[in-house]
Protein backbone atom coordinates (compact mmCIF):
# COMPACT_ATOMS: atom_id res chain seq x y z
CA UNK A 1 11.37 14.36 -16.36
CA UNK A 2 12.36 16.66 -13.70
CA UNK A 3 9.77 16.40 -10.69
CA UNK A 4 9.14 17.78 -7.00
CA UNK A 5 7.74 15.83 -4.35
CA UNK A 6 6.25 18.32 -1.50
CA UNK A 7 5.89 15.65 1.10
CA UNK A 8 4.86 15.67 5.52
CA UNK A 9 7.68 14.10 7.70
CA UNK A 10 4.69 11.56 8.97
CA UNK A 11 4.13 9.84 5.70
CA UNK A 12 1.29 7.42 5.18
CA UNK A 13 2.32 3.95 3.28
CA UNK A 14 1.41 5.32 -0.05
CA UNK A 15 3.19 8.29 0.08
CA UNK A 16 6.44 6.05 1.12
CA UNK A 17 5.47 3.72 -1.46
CA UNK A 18 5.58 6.87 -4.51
CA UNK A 19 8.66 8.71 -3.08
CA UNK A 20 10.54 5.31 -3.08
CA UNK A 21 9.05 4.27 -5.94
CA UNK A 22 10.21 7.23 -8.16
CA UNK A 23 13.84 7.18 -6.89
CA UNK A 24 13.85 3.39 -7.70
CA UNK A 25 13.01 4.08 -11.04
CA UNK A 26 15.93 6.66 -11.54
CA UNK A 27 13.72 9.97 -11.52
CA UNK A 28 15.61 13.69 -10.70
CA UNK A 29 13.27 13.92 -7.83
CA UNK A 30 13.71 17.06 -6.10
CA UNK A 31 12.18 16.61 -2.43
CA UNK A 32 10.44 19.17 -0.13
CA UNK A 33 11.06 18.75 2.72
CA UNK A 34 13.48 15.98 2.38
CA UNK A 35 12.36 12.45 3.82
CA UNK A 36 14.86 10.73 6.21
CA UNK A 37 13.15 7.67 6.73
CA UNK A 38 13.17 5.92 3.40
CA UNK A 39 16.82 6.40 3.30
CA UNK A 40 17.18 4.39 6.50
CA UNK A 41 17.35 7.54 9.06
CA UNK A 42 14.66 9.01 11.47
CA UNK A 43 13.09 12.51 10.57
CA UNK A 44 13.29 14.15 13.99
CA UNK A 45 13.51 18.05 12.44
CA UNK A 46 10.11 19.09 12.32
CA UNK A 47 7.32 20.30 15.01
CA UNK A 48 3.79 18.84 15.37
CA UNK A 49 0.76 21.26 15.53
CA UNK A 50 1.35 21.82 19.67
CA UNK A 51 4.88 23.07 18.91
CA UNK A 52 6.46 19.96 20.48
CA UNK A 53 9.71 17.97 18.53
CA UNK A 54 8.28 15.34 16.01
CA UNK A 55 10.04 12.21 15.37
CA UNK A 56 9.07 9.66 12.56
CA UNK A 57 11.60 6.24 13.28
CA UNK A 58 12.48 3.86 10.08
CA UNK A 59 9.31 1.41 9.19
CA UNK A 60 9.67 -2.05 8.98
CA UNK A 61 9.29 -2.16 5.55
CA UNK A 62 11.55 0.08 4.89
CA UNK A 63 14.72 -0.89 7.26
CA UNK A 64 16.62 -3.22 4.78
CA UNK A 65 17.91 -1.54 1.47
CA UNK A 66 17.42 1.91 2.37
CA UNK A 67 17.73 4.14 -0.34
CA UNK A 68 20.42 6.14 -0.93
CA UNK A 69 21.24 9.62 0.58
CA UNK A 70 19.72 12.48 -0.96
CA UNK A 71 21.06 14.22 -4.02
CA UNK A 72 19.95 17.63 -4.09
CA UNK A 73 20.30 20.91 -1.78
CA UNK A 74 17.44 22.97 -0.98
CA UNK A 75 19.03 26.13 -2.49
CA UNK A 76 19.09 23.91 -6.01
CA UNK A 77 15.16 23.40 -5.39
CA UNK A 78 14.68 26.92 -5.34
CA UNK A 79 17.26 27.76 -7.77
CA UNK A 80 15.49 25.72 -10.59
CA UNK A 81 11.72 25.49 -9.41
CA UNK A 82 10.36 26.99 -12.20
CA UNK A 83 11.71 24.09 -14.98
CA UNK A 84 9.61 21.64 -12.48
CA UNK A 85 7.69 19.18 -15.14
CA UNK A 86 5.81 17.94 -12.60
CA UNK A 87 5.27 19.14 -8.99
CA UNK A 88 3.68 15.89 -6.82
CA UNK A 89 2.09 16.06 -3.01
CA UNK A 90 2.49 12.99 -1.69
CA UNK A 91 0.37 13.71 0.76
CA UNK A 92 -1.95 16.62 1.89
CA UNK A 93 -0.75 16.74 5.01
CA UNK A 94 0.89 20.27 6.68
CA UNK A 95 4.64 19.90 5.59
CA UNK A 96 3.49 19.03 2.16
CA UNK A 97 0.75 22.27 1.84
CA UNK A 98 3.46 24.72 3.78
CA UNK A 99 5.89 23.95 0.62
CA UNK A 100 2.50 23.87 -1.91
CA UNK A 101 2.02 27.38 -0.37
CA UNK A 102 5.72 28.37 -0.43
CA UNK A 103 5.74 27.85 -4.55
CA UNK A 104 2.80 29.72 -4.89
CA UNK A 105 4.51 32.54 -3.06
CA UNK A 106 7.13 32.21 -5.05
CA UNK A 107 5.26 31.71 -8.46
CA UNK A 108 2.57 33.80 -7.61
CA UNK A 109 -0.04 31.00 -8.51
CA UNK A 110 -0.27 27.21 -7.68
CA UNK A 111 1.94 25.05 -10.18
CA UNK A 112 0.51 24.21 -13.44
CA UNK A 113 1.03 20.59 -13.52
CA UNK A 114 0.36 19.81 -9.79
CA UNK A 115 -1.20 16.05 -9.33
CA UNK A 116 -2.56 15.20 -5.10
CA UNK A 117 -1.74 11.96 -3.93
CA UNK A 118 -4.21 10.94 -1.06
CA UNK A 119 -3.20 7.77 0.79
CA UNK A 120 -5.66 8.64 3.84
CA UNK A 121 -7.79 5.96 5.39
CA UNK A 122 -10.58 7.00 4.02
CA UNK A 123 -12.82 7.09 1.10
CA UNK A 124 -13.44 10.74 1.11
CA UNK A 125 -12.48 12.54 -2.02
CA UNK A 126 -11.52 16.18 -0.83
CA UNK A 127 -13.23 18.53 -3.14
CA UNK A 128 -12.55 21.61 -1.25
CA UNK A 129 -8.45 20.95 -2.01
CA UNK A 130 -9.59 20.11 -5.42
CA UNK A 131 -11.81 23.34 -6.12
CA UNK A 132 -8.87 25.61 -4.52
CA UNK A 133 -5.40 23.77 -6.02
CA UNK A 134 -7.01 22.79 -9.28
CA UNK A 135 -4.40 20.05 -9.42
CA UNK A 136 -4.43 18.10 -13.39
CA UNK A 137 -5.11 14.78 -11.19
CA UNK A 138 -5.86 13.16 -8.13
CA UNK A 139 -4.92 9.82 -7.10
CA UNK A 140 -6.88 8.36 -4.36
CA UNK A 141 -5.93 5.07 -2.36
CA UNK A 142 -9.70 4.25 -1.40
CA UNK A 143 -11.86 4.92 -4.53
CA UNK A 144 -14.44 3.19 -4.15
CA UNK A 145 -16.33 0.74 -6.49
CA UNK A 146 -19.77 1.94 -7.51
CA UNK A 147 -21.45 -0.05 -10.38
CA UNK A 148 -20.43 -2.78 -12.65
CA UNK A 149 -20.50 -0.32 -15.32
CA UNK A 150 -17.91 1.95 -13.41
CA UNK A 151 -15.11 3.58 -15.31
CA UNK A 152 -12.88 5.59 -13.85
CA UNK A 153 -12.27 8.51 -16.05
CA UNK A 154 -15.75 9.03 -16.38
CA UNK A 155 -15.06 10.33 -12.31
CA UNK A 156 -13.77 13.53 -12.31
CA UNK A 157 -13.84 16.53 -9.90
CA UNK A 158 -14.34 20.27 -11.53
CA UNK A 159 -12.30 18.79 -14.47
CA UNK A 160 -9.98 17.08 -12.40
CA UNK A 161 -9.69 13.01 -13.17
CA UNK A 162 -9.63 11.02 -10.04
CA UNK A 163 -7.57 7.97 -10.46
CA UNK A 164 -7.23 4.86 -8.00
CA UNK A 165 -3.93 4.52 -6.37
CA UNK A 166 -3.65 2.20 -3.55
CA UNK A 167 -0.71 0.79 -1.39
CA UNK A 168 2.31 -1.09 -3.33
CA UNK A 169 4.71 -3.75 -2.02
CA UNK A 170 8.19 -2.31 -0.70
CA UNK A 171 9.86 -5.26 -2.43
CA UNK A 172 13.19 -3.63 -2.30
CA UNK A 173 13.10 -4.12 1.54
CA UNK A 174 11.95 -7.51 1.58
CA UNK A 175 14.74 -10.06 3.59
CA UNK A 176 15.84 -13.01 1.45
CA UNK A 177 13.53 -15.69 1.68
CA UNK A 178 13.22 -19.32 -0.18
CA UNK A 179 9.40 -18.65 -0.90
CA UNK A 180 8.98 -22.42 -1.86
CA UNK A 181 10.06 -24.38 0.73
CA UNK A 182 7.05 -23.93 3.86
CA UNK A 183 7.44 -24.22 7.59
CA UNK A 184 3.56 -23.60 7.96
CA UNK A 185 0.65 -24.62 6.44
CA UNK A 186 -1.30 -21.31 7.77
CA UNK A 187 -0.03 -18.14 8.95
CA UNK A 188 -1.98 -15.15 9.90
CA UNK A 189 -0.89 -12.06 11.74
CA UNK A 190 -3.58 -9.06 12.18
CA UNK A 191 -4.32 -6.59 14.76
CA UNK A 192 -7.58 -4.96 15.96
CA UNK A 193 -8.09 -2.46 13.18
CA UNK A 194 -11.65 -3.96 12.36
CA UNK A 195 -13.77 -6.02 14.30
CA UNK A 196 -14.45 -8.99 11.24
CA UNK A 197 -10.41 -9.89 12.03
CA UNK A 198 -11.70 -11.42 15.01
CA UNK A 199 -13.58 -13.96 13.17
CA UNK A 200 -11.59 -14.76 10.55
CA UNK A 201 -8.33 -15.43 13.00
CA UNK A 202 -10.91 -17.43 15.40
CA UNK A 203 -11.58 -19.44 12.23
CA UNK A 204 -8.19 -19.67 11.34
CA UNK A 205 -7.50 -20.67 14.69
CA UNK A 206 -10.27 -23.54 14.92
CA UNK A 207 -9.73 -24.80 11.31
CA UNK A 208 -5.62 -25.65 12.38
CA UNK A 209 -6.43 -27.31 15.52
CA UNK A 210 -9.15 -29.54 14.19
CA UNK A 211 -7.31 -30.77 11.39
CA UNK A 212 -3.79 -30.41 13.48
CA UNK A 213 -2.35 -27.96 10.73
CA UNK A 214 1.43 -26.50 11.88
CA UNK A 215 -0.04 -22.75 12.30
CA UNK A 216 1.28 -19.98 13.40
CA UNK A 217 -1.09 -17.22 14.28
CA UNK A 218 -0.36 -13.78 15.50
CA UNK A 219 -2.04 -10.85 17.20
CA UNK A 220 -1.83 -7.93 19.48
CA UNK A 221 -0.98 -8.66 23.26
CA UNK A 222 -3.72 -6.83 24.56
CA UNK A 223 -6.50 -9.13 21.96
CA UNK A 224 -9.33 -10.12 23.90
CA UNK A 225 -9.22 -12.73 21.81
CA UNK A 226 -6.40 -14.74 23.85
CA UNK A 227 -8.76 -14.60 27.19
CA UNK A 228 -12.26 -15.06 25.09
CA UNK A 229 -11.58 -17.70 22.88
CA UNK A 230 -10.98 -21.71 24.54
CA UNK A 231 -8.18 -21.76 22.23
CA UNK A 232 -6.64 -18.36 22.92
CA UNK A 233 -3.35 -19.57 24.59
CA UNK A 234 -2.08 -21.00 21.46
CA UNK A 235 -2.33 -17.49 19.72
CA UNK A 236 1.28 -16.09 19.42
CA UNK A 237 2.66 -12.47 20.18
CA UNK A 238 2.77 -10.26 17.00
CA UNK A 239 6.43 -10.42 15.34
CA UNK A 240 9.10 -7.97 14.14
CA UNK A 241 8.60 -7.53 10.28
CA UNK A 242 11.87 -9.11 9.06
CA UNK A 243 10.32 -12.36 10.94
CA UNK A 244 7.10 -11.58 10.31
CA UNK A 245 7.69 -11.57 6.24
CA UNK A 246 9.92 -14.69 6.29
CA UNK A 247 7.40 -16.75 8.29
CA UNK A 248 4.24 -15.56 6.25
CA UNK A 249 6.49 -15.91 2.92
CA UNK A 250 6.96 -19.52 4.39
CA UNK A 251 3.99 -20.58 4.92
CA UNK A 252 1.34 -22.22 2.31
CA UNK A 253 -1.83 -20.32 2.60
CA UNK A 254 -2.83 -17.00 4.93
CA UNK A 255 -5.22 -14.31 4.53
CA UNK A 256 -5.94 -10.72 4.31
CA UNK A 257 -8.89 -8.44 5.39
CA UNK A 258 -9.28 -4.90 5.09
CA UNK A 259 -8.48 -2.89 8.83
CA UNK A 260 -9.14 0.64 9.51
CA UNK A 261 -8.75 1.75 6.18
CA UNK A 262 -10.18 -0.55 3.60
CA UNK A 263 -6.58 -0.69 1.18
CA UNK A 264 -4.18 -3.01 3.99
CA UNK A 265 -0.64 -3.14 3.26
CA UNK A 266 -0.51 -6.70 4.31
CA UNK A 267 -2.66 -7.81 0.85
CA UNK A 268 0.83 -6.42 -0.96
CA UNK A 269 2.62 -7.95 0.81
CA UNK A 270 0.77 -11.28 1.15
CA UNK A 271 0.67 -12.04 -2.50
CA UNK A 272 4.22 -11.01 -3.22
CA UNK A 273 5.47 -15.02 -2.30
CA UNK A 274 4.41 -17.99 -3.08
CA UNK A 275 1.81 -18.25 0.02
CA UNK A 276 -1.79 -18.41 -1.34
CA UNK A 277 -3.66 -15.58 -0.25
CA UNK A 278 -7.57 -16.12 0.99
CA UNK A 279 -8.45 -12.61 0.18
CA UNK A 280 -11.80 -10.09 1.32
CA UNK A 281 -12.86 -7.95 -1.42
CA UNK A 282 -12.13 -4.74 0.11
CA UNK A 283 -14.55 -2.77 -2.29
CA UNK A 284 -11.92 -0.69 -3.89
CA UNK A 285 -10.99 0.07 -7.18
CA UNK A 286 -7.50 -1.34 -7.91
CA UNK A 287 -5.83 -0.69 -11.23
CA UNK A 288 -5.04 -4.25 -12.86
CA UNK A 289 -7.33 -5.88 -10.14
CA UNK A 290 -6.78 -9.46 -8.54
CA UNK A 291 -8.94 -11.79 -10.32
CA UNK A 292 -10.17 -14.51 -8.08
CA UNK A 293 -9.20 -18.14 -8.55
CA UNK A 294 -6.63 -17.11 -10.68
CA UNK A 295 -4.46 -14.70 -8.29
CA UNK A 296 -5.98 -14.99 -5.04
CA UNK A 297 -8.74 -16.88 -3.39
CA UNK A 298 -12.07 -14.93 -2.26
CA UNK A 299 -13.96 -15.13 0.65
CA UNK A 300 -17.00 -13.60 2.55
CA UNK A 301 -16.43 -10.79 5.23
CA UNK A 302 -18.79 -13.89 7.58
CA UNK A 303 -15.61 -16.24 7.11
CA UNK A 304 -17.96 -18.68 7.40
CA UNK A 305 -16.28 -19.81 3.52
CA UNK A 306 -12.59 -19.93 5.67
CA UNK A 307 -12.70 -23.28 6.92
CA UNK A 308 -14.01 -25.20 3.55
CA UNK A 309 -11.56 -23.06 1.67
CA UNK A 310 -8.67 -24.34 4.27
CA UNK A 311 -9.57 -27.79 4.12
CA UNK A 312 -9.67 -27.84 0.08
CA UNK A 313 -6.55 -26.29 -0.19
CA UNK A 314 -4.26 -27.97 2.46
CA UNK A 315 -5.55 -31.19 0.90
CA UNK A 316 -2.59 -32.83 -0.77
CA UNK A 317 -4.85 -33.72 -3.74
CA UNK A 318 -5.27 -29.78 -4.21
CA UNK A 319 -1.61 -29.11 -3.70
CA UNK A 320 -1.26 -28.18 -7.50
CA UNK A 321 -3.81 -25.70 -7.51
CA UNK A 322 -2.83 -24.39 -4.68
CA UNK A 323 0.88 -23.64 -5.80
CA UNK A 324 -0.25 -22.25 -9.31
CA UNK A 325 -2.92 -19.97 -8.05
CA UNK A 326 0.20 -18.77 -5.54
CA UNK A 327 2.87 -18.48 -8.04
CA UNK A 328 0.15 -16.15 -10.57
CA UNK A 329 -0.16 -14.11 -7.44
CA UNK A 330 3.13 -13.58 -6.75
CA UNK A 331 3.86 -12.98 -10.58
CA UNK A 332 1.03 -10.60 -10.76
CA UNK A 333 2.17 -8.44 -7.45
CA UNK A 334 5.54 -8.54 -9.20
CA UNK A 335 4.15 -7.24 -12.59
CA UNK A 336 1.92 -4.50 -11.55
CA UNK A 337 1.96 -3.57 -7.28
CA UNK A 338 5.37 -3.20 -6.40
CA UNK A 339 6.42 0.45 -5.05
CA UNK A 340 8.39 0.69 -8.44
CA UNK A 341 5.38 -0.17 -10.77
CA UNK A 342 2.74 1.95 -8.94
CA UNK A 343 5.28 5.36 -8.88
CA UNK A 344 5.38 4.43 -13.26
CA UNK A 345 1.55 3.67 -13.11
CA UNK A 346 0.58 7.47 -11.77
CA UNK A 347 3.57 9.44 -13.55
CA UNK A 348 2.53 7.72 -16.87
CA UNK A 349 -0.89 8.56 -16.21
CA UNK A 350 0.27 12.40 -15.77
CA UNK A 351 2.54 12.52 -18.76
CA UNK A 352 -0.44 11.54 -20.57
CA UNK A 353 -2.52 14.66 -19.10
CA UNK A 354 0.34 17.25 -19.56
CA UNK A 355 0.48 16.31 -23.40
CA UNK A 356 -3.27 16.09 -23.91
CA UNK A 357 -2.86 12.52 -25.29
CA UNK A 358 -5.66 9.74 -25.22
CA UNK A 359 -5.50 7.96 -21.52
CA UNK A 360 -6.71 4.24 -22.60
CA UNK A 361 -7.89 2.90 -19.74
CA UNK A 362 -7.30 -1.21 -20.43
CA UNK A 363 -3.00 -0.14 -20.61
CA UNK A 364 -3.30 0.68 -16.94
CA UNK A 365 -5.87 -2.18 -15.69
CA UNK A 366 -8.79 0.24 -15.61
């Protein structure tokens, strides 16, 4: 399949999560304009919106096992635009929509098999791009849940389906680590991105000093946290992410929570080792969801759950449980959330629309 990615310099994680994701599967990806930063570069040639030089550095997840350099010219783009199977915005950002707009000058109409990829932080579905692109799908990071009797393709937009797409783990860029043998027995690192973080690491916090766990837990300088709480001198500065993976894959049980947006990239990349993940139903639909006490372990947005659940599974009679519910995790991640997977998961899904063939939801965990 021959496919173009209109993408913005300033990518959200999803968007770097597709683009890498198709190129590690061995798609003829055309790119527009061309991202530096997954191949291990900066993007520094592009303006922002008050005409001054923009400059988007190399991620942390994204720093080891770049990809490789770019195959394609923009003159070949152009040259063969029309043969495009499958035209993808990885974003809706202004890059993206100036080369959206730049086919349609071209073409003299918006592509026929154009699918929307919105990674936002939000759970707004925009209708108004919808109504005027008439894209054949749109895959949203935050869809939210709405009854128990919710199916997805039954939500659809002037004909459009609206599919859930959230963040994938960048597994390619993940430092060797020996995922079984643990340093800690918690680990938690989480900045001020929603105010129910405070709680949980203050629980975290309290839990490992009354029963003297070896914890390591991480937040933003400026917390309040560290001058609030009696034990805040024992929280530790936030780490670089090659040390900040190795420690958390090292470590026997953490936890995520949902932060500004309610899809976190640290879930993905929690559950993609051998560390049990204490996990807050973010309220999202996720395509081949966790299922708790199998893959992860649930608890309450109060915390109030954390410390029982940390006692129970730091107990050494629990130690069994504790590694298989880990090691399903980490298989499950593996299977279906990894940048690779998620790019297959929404091209499938558009194959399927182009040839007007059945989409059955249980083959991709709807």
């Amino acid at each position: 399949m021959k496919l173009a990615t209109l993408n913005h310099p300033e990518m959200d994680f999803l968007g770097d999560a597709i683009l890498t994701g198709l190129h590690e599967a061995g798609h003829d990806i055309y790119e527009m304009p061309v991202i530096g930063h997954i191949r291990g570069r900066a993007d520094d040639n592009y303006l922002l919106s008050d005409g001054s030089k923009g400059y988007t550095g190399v991620p942390g997840h994204l720093q080891l096992n770049p990809l490789p350099e770019y195959a394609h010219t923009e003159e070949e783009m152009w040259d063969t635009y029309k043969d495009f199977d499958l035209v993808m915005m990885t974003s809706y950002r202004r890059y993206a929509v100036d080369a959206l707009y730049k086919i349609k000058e071209k073409m003299g109409k918006f592509p026929d098999n154009l699918v929307v990829v919105d990674g936002e932080d939000h759970c707004v579905i925009r209708l108004d791009l919808i109504h005027q692109w008439k894209p054949i799908a749109y895959f949203k990071r935050e869809l939210l849940k709405e009854t128990p009797v919710f199916r997805v393709l039954s939500r659809s937009v002037e004909g459009t389906p609206v599919f859930p797409c959230p963040f994938a783990a960048f597994t390619r860029s993940y430092p060797e680590v020996n995922d079984q043998e643990k340093d800690y027995d918690l680990f938690l690192a989480l900045g001020m991105t929603y105010d129910a973080r405070q709680t949980l690491l203050a629980k975290f916090m309290e839990t490992a000093s009354e029963i003297e766990a070896e914890a390591l837990i991480c937040v933003n300088g400026d917390n309040p946290i560290r001058g609030s709480h009696p034990l805040g001198k024992y929280f530790h500065q936030m780490l670089g992410y090659i040390e900040y993976i190795t420690k958390q894959a090292r470590s026997k049980i953490s936890a995520s929570m949902r932060g500004f947006g309610r899809d976190t990239l640290n879930f993905w990349e929690k559950v993609s080792f051998e560390t049990l993940c204490l996990w807050c139903d973010p309220g999202i639909v996720i395509p081949f969801p966790p299922i708790p006490n199998k893959h992860v372990i649930e608890f309450e947005e109060s915390c109030n759950d954390i410390p029982r659940l940390i006692k129970y599974y730091l107990d050494p009679i629990h130690n069994d449980e504790r590694l298989l519910i880990a090691r399903a995790g980490k298989d499950w991640l593996r299977s279906h959330h990894t940048t690779k997977a998620r790019s297959e998961y929404l091209l499938r899904l558009s194959q399927l629309i182009i040839s007007g063939e059945k989409i059955i939801p249980e083959e991709f965990g709807l």
